[in-house]
Protein backbone atom coordinates (compact mmCIF):
# COMPACT_ATOMS: atom_id res chain seq x y z
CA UNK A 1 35.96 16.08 9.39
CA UNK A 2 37.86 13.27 8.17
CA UNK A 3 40.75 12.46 5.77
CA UNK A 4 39.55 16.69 4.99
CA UNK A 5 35.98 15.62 3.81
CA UNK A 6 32.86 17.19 5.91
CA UNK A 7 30.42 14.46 7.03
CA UNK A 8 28.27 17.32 8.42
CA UNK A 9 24.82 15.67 7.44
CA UNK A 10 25.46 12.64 8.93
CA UNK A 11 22.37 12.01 10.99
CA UNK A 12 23.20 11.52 15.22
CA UNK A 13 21.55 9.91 17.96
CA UNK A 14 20.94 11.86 21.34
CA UNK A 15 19.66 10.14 24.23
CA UNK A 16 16.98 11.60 26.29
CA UNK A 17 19.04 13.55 28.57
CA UNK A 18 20.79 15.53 25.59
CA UNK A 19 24.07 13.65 25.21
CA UNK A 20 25.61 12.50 22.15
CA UNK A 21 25.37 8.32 21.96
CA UNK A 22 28.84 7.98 20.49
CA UNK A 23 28.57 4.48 19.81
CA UNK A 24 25.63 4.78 17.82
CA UNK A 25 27.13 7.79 15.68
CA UNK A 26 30.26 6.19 15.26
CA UNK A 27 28.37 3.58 13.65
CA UNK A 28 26.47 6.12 11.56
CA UNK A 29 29.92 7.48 10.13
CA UNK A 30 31.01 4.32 9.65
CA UNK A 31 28.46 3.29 7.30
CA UNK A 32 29.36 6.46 5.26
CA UNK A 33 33.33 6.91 5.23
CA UNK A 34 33.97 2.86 4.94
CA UNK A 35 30.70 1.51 3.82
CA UNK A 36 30.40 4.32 1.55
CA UNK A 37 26.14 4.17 2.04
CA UNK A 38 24.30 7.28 1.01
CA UNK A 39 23.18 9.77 3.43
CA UNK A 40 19.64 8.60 2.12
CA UNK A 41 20.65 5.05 3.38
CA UNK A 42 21.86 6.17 6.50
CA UNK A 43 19.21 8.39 7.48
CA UNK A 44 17.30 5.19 7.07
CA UNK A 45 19.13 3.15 9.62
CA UNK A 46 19.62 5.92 12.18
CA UNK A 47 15.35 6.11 11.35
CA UNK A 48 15.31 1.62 11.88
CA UNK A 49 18.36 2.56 15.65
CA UNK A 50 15.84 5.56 16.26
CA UNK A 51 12.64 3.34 16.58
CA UNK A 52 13.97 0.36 18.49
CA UNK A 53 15.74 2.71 21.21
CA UNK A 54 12.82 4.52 21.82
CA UNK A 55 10.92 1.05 22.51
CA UNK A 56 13.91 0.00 24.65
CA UNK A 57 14.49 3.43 26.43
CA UNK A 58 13.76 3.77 30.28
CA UNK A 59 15.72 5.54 32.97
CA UNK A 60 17.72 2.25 33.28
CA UNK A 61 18.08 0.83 29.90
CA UNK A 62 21.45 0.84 28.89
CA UNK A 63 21.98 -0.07 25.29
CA UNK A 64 24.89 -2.20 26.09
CA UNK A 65 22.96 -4.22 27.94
CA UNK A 66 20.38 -5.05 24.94
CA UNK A 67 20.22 -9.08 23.50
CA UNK A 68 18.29 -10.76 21.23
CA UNK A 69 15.15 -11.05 22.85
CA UNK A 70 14.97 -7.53 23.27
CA UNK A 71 15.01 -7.56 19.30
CA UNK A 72 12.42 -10.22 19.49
CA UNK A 73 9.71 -8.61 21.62
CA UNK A 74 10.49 -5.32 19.24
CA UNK A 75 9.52 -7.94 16.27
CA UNK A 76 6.30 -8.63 18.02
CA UNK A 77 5.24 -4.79 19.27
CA UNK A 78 5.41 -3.92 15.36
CA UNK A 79 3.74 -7.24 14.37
CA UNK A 80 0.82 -6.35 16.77
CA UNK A 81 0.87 -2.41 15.25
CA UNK A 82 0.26 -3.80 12.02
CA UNK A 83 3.84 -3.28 10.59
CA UNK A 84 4.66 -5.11 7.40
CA UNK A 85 7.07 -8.10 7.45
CA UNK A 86 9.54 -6.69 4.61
CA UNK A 87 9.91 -3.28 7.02
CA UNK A 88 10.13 -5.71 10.08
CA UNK A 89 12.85 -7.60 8.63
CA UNK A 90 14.41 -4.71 7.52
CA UNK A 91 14.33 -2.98 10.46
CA UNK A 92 15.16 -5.75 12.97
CA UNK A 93 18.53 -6.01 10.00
CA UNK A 94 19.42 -2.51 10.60
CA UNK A 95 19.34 -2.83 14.55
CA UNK A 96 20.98 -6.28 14.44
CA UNK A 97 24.00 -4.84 12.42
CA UNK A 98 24.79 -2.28 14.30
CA UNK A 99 25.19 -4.27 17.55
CA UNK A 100 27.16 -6.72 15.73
CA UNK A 101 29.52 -3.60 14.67
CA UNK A 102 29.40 -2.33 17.91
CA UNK A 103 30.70 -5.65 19.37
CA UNK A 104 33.34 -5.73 17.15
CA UNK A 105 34.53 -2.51 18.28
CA UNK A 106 34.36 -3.43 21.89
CA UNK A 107 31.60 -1.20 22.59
CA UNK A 108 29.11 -3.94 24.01
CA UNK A 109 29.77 -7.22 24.61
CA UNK A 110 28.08 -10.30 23.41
């Protein structure tokens, strides 16, 4: 709930061990309350965040602790699978916007 409107199908991420990734969500509400995206839109980045932490996700990976070649070699795994440059680019977009947002919030650092 905010400013009494119900974001209820806002989509959320939850890591492997059943947690809520706040970051990440508060990211996904952001792009509705202030960016004022669709859900369609959204459910389309959390897809694009969905993708690239399941490529990055081990036992250790900490999302924080992601960079740009990280992005890179995620560029080339969907190059090799065949994935079209347009949903590439747009994907690798989605990802690299939300770390910029979260570094602005002081959630990772650059």
């Amino acid at each position: 709930m905010f400013a009494g409107r119900s974001y209820d199908r806002v989509p959320v991420l939850i890591d492997a061990r059943d947690r809520l990734v706040d970051p990440i969500n508060d990211y996904l509400r952001y792009l509705v309350i202030y960016q004022h995206l669709s859900m369609t839109s959204v459910r389309t980045y959390a897809d694009g965040i969905l993708l690239f932490w399941r490529f990055m996700y081990s036992d250790e990976w900490d999302f924080a602790s992601t960079n740009d070649d990280d992005l890179i070699r995620w560029f080339n795994r969907q190059t090799r699978a065949g994935v079209s440059s347009r949903t590439q680019a747009a994907r690798c977009d989605v990802v690299f916007a939300c770390y910029v947002w979260l570094e602005l919030k002081g959630y990772v650092q650059g």
